[in-house]
Protein backbone atom coordinates (compact mmCIF):
# COMPACT_ATOMS: atom_id res chain seq x y z
CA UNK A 1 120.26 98.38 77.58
CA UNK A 2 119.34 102.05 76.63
CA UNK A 3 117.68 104.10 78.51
CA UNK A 4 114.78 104.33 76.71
CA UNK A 5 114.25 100.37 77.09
CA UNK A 6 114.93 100.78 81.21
CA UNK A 7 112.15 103.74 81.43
CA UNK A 8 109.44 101.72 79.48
CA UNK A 9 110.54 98.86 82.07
CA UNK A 10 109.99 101.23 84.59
CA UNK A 11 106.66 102.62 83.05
CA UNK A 12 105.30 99.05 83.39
CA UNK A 13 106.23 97.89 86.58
CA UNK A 14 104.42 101.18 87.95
CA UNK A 15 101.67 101.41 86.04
CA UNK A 16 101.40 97.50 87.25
CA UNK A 17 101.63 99.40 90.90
CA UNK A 18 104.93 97.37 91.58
CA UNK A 19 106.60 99.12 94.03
CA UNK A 20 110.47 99.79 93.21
CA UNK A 21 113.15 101.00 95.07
CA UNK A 22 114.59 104.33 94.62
CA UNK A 23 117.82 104.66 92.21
CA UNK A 24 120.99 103.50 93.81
CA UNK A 25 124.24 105.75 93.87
CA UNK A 26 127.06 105.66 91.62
CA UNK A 27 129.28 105.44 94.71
CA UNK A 28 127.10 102.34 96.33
CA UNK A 29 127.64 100.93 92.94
CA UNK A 30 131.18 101.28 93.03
CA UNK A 31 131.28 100.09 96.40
CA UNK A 32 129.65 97.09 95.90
CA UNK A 33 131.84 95.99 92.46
CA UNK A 34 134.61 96.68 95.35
CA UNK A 35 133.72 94.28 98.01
CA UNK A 36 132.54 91.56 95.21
CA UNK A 37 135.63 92.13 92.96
CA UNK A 38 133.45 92.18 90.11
CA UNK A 39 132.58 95.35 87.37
CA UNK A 40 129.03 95.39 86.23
CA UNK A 41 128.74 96.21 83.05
CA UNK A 42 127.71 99.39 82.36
CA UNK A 43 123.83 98.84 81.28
CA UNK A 44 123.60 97.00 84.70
CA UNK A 45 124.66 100.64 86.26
CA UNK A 46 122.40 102.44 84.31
CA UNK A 47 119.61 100.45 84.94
CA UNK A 48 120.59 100.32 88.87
CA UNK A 49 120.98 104.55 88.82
CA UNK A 50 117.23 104.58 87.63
CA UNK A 51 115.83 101.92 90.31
CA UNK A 52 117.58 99.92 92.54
CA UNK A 53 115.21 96.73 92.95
CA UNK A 54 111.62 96.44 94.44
CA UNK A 55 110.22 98.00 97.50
CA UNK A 56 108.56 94.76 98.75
């Protein structure tokens, strides 16, 4: 997913007021593939270093 499609994502889902969570880290993303045993692929990172979920 490039990042062009994540920010228009993004865009919407604020302009929407949908409150999102602020980006996760690279080394809580790491972590987690860790203690799951799985690799995300690497348009799931990108889109969790821009916002990591919703707020609510």
């Amino acid at each position: 997913m490039p990042s062009i499609c994540i920010n228009t994502i993004i865009n919407q889902w604020t302009s929407e007021n949908i409150k999102l969570s602020p980006p996760a880290t690279t080394e809580s993303i790491k972590t987690t593939e860790e203690i799951i045993d799985f690799q995300f692929p690497d348009d799931c990172k990108e889109f969790y270093l821009k916002m990591d979920g919703f707020a609510d």
